[in-house]
PDB file of N, CA and C in Angstrom:
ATOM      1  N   UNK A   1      25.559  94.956 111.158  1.00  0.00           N
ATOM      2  CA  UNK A   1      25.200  96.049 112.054  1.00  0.00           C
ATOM      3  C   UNK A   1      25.780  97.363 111.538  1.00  0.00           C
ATOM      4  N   UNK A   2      26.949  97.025 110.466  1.00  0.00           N
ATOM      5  CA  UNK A   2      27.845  98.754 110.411  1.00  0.00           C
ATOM      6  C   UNK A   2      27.375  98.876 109.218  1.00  0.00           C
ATOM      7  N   UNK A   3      26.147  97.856 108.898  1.00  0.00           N
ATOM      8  CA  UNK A   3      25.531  98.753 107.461  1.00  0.00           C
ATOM      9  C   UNK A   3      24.115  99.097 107.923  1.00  0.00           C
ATOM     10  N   UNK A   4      23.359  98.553 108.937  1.00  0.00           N
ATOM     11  CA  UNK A   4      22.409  99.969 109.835  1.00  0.00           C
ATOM     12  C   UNK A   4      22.726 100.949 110.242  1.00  0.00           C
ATOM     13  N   UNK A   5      23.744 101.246 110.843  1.00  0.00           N
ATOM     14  CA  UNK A   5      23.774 102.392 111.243  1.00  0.00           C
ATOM     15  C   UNK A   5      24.355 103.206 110.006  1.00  0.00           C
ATOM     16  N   UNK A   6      25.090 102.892 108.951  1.00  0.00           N
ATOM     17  CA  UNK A   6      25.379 103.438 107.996  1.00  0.00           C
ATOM     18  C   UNK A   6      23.840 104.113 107.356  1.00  0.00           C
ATOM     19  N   UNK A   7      23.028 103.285 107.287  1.00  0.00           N
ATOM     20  CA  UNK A   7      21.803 103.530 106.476  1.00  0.00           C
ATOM     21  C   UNK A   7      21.282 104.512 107.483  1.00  0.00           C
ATOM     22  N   UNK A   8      20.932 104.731 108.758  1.00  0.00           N
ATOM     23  CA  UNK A   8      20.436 105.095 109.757  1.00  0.00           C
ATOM     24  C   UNK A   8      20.880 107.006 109.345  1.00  0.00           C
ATOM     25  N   UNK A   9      22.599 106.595 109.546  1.00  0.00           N
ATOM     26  CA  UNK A   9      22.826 107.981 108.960  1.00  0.00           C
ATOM     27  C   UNK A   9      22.815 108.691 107.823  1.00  0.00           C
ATOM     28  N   UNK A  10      22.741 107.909 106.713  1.00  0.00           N
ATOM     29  CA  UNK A  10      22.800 108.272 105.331  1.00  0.00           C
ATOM     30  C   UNK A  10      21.106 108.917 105.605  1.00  0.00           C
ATOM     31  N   UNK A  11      19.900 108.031 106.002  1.00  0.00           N
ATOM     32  CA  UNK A  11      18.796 108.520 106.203  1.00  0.00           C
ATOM     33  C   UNK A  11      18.998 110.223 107.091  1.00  0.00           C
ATOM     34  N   UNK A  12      19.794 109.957 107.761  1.00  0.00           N
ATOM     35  CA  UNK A  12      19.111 111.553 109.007  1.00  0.00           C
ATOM     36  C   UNK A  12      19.982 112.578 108.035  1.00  0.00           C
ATOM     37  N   UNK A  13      21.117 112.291 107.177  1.00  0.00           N
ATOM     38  CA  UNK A  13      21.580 113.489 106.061  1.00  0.00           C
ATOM     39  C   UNK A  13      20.657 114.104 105.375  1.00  0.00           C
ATOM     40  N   UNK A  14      19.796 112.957 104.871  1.00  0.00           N
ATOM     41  CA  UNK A  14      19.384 113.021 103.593  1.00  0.00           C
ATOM     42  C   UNK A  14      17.769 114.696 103.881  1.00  0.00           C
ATOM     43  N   UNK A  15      17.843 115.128 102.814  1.00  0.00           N
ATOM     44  CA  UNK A  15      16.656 116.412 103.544  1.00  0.00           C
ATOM     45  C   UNK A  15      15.292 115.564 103.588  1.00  0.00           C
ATOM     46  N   UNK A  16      15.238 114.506 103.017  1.00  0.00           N
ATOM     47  CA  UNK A  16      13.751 114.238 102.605  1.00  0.00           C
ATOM     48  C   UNK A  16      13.761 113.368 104.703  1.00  0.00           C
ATOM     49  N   UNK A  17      14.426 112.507 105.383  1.00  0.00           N
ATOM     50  CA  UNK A  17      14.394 112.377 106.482  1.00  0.00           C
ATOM     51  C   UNK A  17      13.524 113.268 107.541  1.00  0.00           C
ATOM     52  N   UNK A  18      14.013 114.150 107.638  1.00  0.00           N
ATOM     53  CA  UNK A  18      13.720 115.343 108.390  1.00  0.00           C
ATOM     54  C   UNK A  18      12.024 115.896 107.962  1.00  0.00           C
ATOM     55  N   UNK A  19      11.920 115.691 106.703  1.00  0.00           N
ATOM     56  CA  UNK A  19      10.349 115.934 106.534  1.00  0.00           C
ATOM     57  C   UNK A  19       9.582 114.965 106.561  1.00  0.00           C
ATOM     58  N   UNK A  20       9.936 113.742 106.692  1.00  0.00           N
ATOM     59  CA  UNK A  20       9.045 112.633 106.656  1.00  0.00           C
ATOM     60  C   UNK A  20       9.006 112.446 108.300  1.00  0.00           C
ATOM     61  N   UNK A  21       9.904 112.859 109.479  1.00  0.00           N
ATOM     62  CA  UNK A  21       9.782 112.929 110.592  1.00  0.00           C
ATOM     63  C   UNK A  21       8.905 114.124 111.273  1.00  0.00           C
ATOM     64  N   UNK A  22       8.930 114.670 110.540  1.00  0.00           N
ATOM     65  CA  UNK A  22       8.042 116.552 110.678  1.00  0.00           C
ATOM     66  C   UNK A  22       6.806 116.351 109.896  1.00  0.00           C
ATOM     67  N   UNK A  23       6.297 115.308 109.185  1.00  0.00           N
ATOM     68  CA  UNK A  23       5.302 115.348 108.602  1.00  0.00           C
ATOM     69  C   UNK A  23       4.388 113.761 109.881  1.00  0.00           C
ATOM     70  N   UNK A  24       5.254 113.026 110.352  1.00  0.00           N
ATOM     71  CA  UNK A  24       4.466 112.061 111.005  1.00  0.00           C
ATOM     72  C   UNK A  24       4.346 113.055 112.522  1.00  0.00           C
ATOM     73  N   UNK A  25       4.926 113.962 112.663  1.00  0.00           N
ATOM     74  CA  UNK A  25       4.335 114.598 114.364  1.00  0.00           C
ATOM     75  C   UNK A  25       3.816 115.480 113.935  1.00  0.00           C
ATOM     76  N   UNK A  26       3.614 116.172 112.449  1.00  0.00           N
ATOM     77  CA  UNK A  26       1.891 116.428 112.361  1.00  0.00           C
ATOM     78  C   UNK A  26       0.709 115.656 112.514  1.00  0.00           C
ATOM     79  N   UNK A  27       1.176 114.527 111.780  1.00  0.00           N
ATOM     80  CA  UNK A  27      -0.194 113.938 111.558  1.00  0.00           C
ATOM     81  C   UNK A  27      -0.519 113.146 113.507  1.00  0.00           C
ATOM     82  N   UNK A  28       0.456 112.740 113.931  1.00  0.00           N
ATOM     83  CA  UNK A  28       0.287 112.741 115.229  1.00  0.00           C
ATOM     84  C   UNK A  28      -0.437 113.504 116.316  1.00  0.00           C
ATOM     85  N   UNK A  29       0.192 114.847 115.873  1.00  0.00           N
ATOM     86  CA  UNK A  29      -0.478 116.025 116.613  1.00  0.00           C
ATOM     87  C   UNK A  29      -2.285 115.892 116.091  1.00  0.00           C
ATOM     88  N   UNK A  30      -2.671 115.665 115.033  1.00  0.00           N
ATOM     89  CA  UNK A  30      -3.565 115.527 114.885  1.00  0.00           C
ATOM     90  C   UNK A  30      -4.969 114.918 115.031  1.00  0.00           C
ATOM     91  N   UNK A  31      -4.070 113.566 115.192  1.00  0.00           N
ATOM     92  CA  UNK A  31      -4.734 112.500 115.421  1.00  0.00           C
ATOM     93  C   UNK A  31      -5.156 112.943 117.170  1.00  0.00           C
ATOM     94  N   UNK A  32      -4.351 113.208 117.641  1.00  0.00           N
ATOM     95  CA  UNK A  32      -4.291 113.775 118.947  1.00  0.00           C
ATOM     96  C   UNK A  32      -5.621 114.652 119.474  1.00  0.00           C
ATOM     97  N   UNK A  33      -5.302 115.522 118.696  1.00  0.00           N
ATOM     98  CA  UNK A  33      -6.657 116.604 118.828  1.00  0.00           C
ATOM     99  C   UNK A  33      -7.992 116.067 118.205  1.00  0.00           C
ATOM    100  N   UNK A  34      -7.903 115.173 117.274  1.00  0.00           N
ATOM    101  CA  UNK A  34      -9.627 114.567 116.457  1.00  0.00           C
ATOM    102  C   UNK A  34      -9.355 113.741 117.379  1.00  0.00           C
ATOM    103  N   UNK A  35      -8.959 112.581 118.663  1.00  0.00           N
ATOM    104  CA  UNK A  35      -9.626 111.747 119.617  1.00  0.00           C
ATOM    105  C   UNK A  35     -10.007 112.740 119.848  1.00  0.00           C
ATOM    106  N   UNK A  36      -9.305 113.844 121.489  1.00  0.00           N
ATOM    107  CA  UNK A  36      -9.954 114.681 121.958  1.00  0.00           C
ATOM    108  C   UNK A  36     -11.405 115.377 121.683  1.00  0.00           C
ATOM    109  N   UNK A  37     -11.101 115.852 120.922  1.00  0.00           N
ATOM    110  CA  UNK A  37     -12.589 116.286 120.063  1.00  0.00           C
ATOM    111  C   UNK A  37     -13.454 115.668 120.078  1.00  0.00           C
ATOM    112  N   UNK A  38     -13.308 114.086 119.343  1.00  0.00           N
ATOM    113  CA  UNK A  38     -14.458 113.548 119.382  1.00  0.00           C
ATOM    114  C   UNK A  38     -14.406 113.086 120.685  1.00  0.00           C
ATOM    115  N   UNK A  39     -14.018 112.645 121.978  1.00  0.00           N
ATOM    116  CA  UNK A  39     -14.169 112.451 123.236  1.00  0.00           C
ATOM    117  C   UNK A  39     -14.778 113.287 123.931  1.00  0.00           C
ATOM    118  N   UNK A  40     -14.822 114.521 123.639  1.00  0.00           N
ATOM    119  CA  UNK A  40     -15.372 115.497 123.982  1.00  0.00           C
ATOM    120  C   UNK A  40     -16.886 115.878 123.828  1.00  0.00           C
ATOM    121  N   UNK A  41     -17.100 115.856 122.398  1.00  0.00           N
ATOM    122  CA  UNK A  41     -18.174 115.788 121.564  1.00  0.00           C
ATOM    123  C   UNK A  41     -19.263 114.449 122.184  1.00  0.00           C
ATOM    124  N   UNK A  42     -18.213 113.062 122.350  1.00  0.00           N
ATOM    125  CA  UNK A  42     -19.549 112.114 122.968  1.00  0.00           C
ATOM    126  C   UNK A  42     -19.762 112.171 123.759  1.00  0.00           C
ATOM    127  N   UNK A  43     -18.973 112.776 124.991  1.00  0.00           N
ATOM    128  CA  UNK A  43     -19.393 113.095 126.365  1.00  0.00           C
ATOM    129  C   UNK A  43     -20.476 114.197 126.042  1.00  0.00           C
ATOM    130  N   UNK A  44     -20.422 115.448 125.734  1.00  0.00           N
ATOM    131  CA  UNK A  44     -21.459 116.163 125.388  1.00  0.00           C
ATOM    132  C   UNK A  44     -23.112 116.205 124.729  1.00  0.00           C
ATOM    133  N   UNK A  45     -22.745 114.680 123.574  1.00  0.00           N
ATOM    134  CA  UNK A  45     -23.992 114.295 123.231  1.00  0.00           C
ATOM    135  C   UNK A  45     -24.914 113.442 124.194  1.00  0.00           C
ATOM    136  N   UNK A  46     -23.862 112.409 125.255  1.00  0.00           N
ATOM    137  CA  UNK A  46     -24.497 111.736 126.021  1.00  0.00           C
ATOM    138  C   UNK A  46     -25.187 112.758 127.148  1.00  0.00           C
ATOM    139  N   UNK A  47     -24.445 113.494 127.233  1.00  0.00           N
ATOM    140  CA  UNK A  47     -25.210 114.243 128.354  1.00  0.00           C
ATOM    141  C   UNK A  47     -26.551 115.019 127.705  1.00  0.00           C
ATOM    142  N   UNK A  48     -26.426 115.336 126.825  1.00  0.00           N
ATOM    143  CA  UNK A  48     -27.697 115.820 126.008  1.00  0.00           C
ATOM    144  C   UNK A  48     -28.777 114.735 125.909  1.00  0.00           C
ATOM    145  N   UNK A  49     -28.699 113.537 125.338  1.00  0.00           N
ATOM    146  CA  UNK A  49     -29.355 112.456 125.262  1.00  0.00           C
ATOM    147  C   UNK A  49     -29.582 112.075 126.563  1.00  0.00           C
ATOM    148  N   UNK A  50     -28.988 112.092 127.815  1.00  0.00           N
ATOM    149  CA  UNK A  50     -29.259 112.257 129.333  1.00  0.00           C
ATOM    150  C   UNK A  50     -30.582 112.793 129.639  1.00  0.00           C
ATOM    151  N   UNK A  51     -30.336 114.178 129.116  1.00  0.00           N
ATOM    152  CA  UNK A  51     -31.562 115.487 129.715  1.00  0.00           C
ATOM    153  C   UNK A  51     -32.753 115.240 128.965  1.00  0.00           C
ATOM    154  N   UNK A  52     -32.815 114.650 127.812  1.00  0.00           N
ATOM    155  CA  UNK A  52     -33.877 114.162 126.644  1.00  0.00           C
ATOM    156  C   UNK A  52     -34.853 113.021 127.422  1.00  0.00           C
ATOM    157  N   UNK A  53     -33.861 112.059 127.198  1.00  0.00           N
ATOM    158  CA  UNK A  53     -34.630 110.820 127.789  1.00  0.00           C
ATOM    159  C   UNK A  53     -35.282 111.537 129.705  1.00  0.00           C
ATOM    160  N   UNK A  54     -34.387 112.339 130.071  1.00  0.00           N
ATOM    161  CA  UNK A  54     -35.006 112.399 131.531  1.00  0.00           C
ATOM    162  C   UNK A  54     -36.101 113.113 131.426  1.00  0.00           C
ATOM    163  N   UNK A  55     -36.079 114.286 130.655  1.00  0.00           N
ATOM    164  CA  UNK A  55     -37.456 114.998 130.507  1.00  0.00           C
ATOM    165  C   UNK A  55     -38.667 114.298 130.153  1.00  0.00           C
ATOM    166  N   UNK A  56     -38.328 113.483 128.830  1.00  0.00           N
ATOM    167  CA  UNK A  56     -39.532 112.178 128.308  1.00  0.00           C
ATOM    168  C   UNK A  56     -39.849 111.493 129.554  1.00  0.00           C
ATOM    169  N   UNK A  57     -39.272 111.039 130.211  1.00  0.00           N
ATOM    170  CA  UNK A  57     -39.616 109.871 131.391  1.00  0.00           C
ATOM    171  C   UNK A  57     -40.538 110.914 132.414  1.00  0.00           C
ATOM    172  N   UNK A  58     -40.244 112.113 132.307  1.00  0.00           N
ATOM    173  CA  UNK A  58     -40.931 112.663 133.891  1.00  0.00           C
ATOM    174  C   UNK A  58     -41.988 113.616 133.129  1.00  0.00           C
ATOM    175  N   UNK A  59     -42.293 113.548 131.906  1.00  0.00           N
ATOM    176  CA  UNK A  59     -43.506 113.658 131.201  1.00  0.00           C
ATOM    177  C   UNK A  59     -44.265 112.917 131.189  1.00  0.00           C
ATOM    178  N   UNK A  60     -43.978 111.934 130.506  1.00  0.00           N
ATOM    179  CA  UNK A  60     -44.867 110.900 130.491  1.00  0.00           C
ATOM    180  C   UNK A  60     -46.227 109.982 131.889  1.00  0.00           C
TER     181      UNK A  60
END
């Protein structure tokens, strides 16, 4: 156990730590915003594909 936490801290010294933690809550943040987006985007197409098919049906 007193050579995890040894490693634990030797890791949070070290500079490369700190960017490999600042580089995964980018890519987090990201991932974040492309669901959103695309959640967004399929709600928007379905509703488009909604008004399509309803117009075809009350044409026809």
């Amino acid at each position: 156990m007193k050579n995890f936490a040894e490693g634990i801290v030797k890791f949070l010294q070290e500079e490369d730590g700190p960017t490999a933690v600042e580089y995964a809550v980018m890519l987090a943040l990201i991932v974040v915003v492309c669901i959103g987006t695309v959640g967004t985007l399929g709600t928007n197409a379905e509703a488009r594909f909604k008004d399509v098919a309803d117009s075809m049906a009350a044409g026809s």
